[in-house]
C-alpha atoms as a PDB file:
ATOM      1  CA  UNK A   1       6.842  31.129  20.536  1.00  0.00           C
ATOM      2  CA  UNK A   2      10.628  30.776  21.449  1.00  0.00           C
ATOM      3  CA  UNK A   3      10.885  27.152  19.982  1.00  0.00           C
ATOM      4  CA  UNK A   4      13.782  26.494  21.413  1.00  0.00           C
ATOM      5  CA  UNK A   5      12.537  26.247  25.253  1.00  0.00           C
ATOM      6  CA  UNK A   6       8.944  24.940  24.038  1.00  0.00           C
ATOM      7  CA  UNK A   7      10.454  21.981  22.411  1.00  0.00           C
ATOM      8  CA  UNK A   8      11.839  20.175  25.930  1.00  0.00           C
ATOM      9  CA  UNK A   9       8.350  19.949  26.912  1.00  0.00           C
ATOM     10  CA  UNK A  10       6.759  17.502  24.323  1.00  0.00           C
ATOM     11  CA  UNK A  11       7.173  14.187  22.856  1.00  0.00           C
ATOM     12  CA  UNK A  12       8.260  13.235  19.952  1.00  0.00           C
ATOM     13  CA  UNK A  13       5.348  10.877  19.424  1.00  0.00           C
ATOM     14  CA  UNK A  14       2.880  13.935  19.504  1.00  0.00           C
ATOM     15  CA  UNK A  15       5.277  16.070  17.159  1.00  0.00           C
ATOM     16  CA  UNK A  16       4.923  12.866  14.785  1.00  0.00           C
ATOM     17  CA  UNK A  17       1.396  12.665  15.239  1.00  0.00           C
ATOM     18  CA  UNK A  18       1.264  16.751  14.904  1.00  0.00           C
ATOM     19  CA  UNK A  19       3.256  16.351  11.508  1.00  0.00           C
ATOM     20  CA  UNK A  20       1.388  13.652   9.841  1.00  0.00           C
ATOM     21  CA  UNK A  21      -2.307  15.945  10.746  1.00  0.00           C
ATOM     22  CA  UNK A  22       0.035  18.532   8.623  1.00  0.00           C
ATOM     23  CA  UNK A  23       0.451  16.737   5.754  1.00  0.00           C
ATOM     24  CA  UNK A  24      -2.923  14.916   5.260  1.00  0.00           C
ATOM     25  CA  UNK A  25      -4.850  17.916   6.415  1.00  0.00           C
ATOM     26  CA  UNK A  26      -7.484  15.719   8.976  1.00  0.00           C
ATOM     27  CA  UNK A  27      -7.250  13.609  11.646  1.00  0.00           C
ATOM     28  CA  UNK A  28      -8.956  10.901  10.357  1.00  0.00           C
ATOM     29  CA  UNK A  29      -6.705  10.882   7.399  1.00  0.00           C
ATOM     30  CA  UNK A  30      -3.596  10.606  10.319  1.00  0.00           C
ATOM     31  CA  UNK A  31      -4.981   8.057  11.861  1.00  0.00           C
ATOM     32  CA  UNK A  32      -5.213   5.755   9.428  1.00  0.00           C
ATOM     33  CA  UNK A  33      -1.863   6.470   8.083  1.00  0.00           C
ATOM     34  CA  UNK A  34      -0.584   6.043  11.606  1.00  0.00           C
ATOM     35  CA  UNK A  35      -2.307   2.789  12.544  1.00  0.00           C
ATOM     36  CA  UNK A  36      -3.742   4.399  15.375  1.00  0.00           C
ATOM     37  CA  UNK A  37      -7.902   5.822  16.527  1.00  0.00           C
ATOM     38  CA  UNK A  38      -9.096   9.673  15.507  1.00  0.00           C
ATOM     39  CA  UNK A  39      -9.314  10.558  19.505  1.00  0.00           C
ATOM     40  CA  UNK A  40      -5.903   9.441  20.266  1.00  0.00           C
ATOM     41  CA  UNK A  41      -4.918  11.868  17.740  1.00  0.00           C
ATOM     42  CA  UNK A  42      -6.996  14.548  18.808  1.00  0.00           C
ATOM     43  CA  UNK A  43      -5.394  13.706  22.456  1.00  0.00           C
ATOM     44  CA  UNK A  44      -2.358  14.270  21.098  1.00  0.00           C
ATOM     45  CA  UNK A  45      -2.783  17.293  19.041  1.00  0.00           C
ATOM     46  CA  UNK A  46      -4.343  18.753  22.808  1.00  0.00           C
ATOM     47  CA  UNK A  47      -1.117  17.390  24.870  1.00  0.00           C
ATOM     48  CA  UNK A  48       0.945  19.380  21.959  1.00  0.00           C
ATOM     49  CA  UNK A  49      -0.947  22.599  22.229  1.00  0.00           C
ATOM     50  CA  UNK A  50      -1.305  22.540  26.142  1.00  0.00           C
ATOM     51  CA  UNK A  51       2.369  21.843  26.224  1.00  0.00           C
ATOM     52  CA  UNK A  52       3.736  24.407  24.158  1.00  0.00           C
ATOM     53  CA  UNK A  53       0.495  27.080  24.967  1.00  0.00           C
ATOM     54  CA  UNK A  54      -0.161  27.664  21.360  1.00  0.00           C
ATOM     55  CA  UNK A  55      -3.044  27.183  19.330  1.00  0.00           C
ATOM     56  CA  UNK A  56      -1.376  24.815  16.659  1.00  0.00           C
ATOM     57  CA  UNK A  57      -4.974  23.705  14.315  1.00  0.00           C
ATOM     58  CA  UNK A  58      -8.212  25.446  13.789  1.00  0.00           C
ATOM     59  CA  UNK A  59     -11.185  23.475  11.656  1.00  0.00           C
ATOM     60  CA  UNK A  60     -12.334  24.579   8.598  1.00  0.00           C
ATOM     61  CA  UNK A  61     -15.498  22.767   7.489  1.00  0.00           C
ATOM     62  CA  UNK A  62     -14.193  19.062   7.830  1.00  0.00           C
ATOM     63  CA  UNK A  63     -10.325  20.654   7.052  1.00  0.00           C
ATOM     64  CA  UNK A  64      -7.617  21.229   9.405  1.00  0.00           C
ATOM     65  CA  UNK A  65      -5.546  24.335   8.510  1.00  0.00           C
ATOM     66  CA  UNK A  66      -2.517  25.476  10.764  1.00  0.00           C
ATOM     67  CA  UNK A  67      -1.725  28.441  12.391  1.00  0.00           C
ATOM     68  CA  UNK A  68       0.708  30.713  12.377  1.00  0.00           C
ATOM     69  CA  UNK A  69       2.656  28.975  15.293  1.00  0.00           C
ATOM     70  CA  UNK A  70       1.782  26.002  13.867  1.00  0.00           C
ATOM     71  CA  UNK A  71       3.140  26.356  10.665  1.00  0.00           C
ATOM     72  CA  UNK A  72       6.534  27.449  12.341  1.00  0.00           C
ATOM     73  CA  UNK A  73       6.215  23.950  14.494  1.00  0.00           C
ATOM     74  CA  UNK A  74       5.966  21.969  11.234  1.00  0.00           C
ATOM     75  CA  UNK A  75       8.978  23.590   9.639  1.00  0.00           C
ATOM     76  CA  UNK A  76      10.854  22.522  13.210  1.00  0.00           C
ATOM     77  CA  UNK A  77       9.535  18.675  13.074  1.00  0.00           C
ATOM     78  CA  UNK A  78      10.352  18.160   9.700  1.00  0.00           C
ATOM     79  CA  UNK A  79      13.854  18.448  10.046  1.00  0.00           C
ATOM     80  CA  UNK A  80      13.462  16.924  13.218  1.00  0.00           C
ATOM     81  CA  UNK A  81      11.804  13.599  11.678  1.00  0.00           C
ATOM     82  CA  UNK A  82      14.520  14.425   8.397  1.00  0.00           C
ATOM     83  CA  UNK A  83      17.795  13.933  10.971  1.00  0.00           C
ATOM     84  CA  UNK A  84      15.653  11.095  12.593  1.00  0.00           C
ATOM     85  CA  UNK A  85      15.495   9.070   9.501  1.00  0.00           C
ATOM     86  CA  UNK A  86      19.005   9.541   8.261  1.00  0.00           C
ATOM     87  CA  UNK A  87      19.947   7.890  11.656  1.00  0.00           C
ATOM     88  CA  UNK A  88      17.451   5.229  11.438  1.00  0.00           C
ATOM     89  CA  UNK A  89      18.613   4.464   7.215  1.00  0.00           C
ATOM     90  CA  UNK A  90      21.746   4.807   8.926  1.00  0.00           C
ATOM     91  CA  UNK A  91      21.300   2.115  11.725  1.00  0.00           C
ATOM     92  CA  UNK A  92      19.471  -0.283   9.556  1.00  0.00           C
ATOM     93  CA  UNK A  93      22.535  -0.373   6.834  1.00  0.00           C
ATOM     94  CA  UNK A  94      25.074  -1.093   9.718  1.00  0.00           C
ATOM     95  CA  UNK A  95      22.974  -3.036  11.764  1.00  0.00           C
ATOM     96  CA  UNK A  96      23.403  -7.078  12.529  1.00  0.00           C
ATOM     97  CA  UNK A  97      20.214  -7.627  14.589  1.00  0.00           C
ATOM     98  CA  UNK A  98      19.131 -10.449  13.031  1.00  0.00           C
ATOM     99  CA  UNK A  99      15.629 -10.581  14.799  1.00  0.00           C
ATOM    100  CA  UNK A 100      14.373  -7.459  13.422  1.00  0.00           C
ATOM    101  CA  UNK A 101      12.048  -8.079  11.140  1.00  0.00           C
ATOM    102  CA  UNK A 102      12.929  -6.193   7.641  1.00  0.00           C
ATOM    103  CA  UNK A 103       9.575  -3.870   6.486  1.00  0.00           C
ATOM    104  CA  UNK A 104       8.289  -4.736   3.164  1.00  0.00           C
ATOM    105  CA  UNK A 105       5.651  -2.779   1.576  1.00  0.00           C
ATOM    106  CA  UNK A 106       3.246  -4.396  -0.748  1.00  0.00           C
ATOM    107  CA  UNK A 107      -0.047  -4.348  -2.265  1.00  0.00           C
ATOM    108  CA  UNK A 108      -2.818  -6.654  -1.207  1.00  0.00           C
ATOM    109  CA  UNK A 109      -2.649  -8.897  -4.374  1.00  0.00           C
ATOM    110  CA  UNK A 110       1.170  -9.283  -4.197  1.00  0.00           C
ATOM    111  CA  UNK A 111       0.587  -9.352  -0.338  1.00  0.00           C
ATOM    112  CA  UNK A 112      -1.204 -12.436  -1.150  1.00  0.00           C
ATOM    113  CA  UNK A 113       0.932 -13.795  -3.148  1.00  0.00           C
ATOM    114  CA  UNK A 114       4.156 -13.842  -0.981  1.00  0.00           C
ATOM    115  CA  UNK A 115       2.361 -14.515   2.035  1.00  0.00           C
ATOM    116  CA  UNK A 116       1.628 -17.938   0.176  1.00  0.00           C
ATOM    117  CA  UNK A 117       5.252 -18.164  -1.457  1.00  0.00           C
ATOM    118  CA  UNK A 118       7.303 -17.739   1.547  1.00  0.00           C
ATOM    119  CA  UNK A 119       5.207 -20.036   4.202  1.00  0.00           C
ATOM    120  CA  UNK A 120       8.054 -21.741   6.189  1.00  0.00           C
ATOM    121  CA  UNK A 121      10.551 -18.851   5.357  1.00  0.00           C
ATOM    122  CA  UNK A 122      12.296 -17.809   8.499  1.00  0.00           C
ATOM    123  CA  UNK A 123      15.543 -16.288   7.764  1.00  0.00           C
ATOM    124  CA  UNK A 124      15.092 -13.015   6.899  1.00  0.00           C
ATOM    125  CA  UNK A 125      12.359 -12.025   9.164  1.00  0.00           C
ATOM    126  CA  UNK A 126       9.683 -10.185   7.269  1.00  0.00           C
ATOM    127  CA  UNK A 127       6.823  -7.598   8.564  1.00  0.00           C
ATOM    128  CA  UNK A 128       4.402  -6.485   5.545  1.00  0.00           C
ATOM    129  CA  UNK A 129       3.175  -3.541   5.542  1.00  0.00           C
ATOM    130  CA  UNK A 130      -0.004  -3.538   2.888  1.00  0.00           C
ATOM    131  CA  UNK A 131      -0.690  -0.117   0.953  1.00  0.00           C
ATOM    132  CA  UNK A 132      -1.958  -0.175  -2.246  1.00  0.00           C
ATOM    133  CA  UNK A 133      -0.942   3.350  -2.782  1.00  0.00           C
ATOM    134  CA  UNK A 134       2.479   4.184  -3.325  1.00  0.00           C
ATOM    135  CA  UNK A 135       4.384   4.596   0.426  1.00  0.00           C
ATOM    136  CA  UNK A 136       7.269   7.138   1.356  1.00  0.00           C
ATOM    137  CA  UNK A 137      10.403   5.048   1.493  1.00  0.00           C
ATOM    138  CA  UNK A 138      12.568   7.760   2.051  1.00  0.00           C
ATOM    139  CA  UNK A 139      10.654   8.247   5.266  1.00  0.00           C
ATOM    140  CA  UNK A 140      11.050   4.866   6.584  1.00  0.00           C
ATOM    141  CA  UNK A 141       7.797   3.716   6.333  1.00  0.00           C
ATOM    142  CA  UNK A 142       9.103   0.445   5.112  1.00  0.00           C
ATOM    143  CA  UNK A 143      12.750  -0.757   4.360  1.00  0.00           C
ATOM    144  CA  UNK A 144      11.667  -2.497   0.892  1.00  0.00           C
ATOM    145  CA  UNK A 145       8.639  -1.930  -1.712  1.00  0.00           C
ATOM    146  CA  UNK A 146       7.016  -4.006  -4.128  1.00  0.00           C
ATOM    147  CA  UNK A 147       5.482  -1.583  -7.047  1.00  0.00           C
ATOM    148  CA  UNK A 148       3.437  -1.683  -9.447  1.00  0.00           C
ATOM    149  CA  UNK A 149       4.625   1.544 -10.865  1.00  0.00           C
ATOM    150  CA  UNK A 150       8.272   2.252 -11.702  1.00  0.00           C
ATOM    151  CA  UNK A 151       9.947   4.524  -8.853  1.00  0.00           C
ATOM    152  CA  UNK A 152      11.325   8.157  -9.802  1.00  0.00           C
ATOM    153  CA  UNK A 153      12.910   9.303  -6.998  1.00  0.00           C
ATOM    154  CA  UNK A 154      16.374   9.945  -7.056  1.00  0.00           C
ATOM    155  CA  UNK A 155      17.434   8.406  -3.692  1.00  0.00           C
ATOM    156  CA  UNK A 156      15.755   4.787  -4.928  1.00  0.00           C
ATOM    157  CA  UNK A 157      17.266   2.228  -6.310  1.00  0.00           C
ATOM    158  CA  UNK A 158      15.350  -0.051  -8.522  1.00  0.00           C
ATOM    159  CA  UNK A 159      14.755  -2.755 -10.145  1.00  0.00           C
ATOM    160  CA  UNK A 160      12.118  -4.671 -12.591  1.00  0.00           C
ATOM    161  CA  UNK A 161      10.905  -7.751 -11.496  1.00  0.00           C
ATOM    162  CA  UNK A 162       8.185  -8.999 -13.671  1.00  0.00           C
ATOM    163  CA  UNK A 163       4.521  -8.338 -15.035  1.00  0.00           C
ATOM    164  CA  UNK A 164       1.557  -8.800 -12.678  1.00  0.00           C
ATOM    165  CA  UNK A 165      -1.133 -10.732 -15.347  1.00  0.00           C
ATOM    166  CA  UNK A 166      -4.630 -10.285 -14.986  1.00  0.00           C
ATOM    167  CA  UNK A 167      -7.991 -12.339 -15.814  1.00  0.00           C
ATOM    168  CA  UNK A 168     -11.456 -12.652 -15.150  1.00  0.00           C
ATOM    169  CA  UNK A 169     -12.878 -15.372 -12.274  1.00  0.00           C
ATOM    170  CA  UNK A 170     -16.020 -16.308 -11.094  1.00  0.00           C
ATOM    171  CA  UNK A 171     -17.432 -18.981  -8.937  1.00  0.00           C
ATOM    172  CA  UNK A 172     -18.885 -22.049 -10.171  1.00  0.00           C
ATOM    173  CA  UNK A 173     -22.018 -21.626  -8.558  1.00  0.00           C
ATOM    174  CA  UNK A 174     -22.207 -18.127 -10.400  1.00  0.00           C
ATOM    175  CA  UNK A 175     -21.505 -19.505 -13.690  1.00  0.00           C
ATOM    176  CA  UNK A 176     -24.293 -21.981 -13.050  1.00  0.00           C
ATOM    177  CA  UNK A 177     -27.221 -19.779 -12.386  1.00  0.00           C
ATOM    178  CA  UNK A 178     -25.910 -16.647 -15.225  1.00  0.00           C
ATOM    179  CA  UNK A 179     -23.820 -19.314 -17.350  1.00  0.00           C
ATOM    180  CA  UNK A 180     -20.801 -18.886 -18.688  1.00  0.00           C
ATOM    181  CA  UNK A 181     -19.434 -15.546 -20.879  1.00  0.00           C
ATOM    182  CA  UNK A 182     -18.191 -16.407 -24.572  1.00  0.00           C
ATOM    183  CA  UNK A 183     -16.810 -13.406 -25.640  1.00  0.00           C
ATOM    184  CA  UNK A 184     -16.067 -10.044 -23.691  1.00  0.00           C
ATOM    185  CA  UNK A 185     -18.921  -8.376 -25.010  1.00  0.00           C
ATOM    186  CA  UNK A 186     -20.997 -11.019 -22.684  1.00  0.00           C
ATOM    187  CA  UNK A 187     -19.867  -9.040 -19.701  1.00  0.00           C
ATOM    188  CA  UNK A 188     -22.908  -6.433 -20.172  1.00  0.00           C
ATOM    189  CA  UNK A 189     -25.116  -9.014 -19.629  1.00  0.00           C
ATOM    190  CA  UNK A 190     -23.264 -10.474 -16.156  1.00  0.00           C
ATOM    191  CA  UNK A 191     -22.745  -8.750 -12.739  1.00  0.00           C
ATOM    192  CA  UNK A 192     -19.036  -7.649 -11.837  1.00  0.00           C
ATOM    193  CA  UNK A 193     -17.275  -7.292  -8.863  1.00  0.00           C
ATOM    194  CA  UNK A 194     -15.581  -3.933  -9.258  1.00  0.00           C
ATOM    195  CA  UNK A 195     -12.834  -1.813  -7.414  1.00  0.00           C
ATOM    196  CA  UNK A 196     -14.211   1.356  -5.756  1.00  0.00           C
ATOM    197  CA  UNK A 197     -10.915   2.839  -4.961  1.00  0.00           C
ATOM    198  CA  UNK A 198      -9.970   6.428  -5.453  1.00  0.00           C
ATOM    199  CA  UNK A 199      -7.374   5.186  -8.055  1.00  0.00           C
ATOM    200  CA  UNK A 200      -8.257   3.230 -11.022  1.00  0.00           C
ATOM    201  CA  UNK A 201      -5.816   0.325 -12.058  1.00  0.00           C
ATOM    202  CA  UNK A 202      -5.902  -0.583 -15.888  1.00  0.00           C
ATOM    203  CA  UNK A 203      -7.639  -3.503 -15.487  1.00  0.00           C
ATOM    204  CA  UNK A 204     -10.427  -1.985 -14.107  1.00  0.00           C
ATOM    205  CA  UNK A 205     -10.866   0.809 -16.904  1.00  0.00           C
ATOM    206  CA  UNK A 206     -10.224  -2.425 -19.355  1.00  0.00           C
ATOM    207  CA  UNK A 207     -13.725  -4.084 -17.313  1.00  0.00           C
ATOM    208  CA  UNK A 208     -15.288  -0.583 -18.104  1.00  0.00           C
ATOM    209  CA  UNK A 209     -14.757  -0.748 -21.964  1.00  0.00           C
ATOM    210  CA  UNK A 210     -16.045  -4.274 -22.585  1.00  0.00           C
ATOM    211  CA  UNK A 211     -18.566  -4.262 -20.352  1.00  0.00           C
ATOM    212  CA  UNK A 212     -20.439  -1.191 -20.906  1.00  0.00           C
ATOM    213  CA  UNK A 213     -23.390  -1.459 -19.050  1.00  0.00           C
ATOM    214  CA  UNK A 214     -23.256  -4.020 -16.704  1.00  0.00           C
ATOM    215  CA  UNK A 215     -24.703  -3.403 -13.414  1.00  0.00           C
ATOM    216  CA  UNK A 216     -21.958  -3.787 -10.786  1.00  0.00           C
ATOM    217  CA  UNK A 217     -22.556  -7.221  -8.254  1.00  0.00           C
ATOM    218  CA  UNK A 218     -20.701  -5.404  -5.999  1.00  0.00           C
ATOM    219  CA  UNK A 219     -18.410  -2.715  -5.039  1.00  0.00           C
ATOM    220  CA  UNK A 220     -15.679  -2.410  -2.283  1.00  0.00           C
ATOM    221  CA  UNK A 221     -11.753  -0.679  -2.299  1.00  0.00           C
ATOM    222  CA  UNK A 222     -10.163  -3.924  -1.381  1.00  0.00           C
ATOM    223  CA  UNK A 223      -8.818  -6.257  -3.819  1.00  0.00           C
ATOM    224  CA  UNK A 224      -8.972  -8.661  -1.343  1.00  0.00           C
ATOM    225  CA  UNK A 225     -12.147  -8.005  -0.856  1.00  0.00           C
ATOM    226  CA  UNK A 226     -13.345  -7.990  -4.535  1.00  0.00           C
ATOM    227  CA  UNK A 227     -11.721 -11.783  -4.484  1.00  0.00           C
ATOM    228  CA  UNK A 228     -14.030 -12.641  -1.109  1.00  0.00           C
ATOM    229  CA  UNK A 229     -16.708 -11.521  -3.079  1.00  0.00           C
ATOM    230  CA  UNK A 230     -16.478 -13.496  -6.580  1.00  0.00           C
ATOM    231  CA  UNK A 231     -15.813 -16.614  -4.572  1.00  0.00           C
ATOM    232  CA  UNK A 232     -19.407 -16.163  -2.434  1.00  0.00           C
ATOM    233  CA  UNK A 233     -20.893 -15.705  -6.359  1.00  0.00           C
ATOM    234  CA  UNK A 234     -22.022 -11.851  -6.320  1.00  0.00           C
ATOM    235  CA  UNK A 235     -20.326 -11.816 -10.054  1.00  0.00           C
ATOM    236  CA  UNK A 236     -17.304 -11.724 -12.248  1.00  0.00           C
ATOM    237  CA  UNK A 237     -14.513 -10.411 -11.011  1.00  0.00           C
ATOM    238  CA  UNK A 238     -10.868  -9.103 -12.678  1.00  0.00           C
ATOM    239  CA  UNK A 239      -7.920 -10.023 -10.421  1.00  0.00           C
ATOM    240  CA  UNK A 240      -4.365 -10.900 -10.750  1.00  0.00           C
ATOM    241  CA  UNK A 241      -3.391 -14.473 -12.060  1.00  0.00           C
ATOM    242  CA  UNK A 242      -0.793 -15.132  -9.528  1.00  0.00           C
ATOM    243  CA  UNK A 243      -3.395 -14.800  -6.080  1.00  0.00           C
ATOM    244  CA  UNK A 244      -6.673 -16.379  -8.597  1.00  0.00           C
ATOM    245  CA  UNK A 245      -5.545 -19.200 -10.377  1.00  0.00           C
ATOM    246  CA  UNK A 246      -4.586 -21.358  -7.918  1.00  0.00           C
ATOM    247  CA  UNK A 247      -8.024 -20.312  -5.921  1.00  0.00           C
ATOM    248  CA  UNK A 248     -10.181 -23.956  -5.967  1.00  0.00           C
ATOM    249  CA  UNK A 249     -13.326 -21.686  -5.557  1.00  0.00           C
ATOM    250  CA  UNK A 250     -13.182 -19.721  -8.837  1.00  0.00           C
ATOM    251  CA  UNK A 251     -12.834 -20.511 -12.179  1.00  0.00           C
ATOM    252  CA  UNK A 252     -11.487 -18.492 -14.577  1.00  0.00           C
ATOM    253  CA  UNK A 253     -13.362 -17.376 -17.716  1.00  0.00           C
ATOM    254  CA  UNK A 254     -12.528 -15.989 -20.904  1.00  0.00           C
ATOM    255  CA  UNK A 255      -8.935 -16.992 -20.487  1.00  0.00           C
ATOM    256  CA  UNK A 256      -7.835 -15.424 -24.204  1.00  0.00           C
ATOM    257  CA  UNK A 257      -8.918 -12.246 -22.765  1.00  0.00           C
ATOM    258  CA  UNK A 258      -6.311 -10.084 -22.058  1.00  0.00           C
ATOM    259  CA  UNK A 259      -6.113  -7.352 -19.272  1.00  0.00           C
ATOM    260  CA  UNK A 260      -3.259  -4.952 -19.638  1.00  0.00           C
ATOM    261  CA  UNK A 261      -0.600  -6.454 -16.771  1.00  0.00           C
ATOM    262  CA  UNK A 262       1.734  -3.949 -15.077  1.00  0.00           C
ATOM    263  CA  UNK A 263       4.890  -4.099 -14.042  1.00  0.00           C
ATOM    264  CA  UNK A 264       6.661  -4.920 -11.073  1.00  0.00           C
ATOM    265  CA  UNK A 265       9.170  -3.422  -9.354  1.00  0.00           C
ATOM    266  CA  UNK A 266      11.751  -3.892  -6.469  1.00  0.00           C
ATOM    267  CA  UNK A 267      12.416  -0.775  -4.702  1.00  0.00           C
ATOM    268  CA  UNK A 268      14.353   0.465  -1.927  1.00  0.00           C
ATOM    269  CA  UNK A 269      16.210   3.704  -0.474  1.00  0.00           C
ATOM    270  CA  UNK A 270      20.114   3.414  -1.403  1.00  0.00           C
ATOM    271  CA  UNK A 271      21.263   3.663   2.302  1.00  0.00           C
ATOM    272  CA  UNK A 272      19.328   1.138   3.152  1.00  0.00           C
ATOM    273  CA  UNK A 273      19.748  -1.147   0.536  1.00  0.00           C
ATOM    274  CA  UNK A 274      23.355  -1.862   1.687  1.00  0.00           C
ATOM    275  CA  UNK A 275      21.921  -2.958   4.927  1.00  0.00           C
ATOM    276  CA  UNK A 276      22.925  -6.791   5.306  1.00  0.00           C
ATOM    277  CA  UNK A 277      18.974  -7.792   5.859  1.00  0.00           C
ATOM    278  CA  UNK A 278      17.774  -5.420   3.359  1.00  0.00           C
ATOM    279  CA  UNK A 279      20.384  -6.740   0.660  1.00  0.00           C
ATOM    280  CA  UNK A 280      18.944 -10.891   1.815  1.00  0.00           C
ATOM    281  CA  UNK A 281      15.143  -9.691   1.977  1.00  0.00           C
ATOM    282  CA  UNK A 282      16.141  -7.921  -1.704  1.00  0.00           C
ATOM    283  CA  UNK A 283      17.629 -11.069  -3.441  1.00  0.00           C
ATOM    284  CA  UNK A 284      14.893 -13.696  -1.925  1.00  0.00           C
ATOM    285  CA  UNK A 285      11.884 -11.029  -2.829  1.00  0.00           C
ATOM    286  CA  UNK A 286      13.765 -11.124  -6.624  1.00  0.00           C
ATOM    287  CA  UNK A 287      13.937 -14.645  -6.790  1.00  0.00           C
ATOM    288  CA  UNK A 288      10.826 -15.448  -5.732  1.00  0.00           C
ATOM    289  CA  UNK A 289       8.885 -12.804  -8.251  1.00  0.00           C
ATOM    290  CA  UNK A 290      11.031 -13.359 -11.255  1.00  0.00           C
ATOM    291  CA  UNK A 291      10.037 -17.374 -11.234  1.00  0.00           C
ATOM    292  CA  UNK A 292       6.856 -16.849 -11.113  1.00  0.00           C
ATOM    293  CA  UNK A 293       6.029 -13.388 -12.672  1.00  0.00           C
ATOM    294  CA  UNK A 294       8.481 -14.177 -15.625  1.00  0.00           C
ATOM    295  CA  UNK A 295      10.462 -11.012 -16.206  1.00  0.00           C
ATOM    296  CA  UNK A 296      13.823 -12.297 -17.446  1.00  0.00           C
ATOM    297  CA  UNK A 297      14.888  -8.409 -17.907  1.00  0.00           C
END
């Protein structure tokens, strides 16, 4: 395939949809990482192979696995998409647009939690984008992240912002008809709302140990979700102080428990942390977790 020539006849949309099948491997996997439906990305994957004449994916059982010319496409968007987002990192640090919104990543429970915190807040402009898996800063999928796991990569800068907390709720009309738990060892005998996610968090495996045996109300991979459900009284559930205390349709319950917290973390690529929006968005996201997730560090 001379890639050269074959390249002036797509999009870059379809090489970006093309790229993302590469890296998860399926299209349904793409299209939720994209935002968009499985046939548009099977249209585009077509458009891509009818416009360059190449076969570019074959299925293997429910994988997609590249060809040969599409394995030498990949190699060609990737450093297409690389010189695209040094631009963009570029842009964004030099730009003064103040009615772009600035792209914060955050989890659904810290989600919450800011959505709540900055009602009113107009200056910066904000888009969240919620993942409760870690997202690729470097490839602009956001300008800032909220963690809950400290960063590694080199191109990051970071910072510590506090300790999410965690506790068990439950609604009152639950507590009336299964009463009240004394002592964590009660939870065998109560039905929890638990997290079904691929990923564990620690205060789920903490649920696990104390509660050996209960039989799960409930189970669903959104911690919104899991919150939904304690407040409609399918069981206890084990959720972050912050987004439950201040819920008037739970009440918390064995408040001396304690749930390993994790830490939180500020987290953005260095070229685009010098960004005039970025630096605001940075130093009102700070403010506004360090008051009220207590991290003086």
């Amino acid at each position: 395939m001379d890639h050269d020539r074959a390249m002036d006849a797509v999009d870059w949309e379809s090489c970006r949809v093309f790229l993302e099948v590469a890296r998860s491997g399926s299209f349904s996997a793409a299209a939720r990482t994209l935002g968009i439906s499985q046939p548009t990305v099977g249209r585009r994957i077509a458009a891509l192979e009818a416009a360059l004449g190449v076969r570019l994916v074959v299925r293997r059982g429910r994988e997609i696995v590249l060809t040969a010319d599409g394995e030498a496409l990949v190699a060609d968007v990737r450093r297409m998409e690389d010189a695209l987002v040094v631009a963009q990192r570029r842009l964004l640090a030099e730009s003064t647009d103040e009615a772009a919104p600035v792209r914060v990543s955050v989890t659904e429970g810290l989600g919450t939690f800011l959505v709540r915190r900055l009602a009113g807040t107009t200056e910066p402009r904000l888009s969240f984008v919620v993942a409760n898996e870690t997202v690729d800063l470097s490839r602009r999928v956001a300008d800032l992240a909220v963690r809950l796991v400290r960063p590694r990569q080199p191109d990051l800068v970071a910072r510590r912002v506090g300790s999410l907390r965690f506790g068990l709720y439950a609604s009152p009309a639950y507590l009336a008809r299964h009463g009240v738990p004394r002592r964590a060892s009660d939870l065998a005998r109560h039905e929890l709302v638990r997290w079904g996610g691929a990923i564990r968090p620690a205060f789920d495996r903490w649920v696990d140990e104390h509660a050996g045996d209960a039989r799960p109300g409930l189970v669903v991979d959104s911690l919104a979700l899991m919150r939904e459900a304690a407040r409609a009284g399918w069981g206890i559930v084990a959720g972050a102080c912050v987004v439950h205390d201040g819920d008037p349709a739970l009440r918390r319950v064995l408040p001396r428990a304690t749930l390993p917290a994790m830490e939180v973390w500020l987290a953005a690529h260095r070229d685009v942390r010098r960004g005039p929006r970025v630096a605001r968005t940075w130093t009102l996201l700070e403010q506004v977790l360090r008051a009220e997730l207590g991290d003086a560090s």
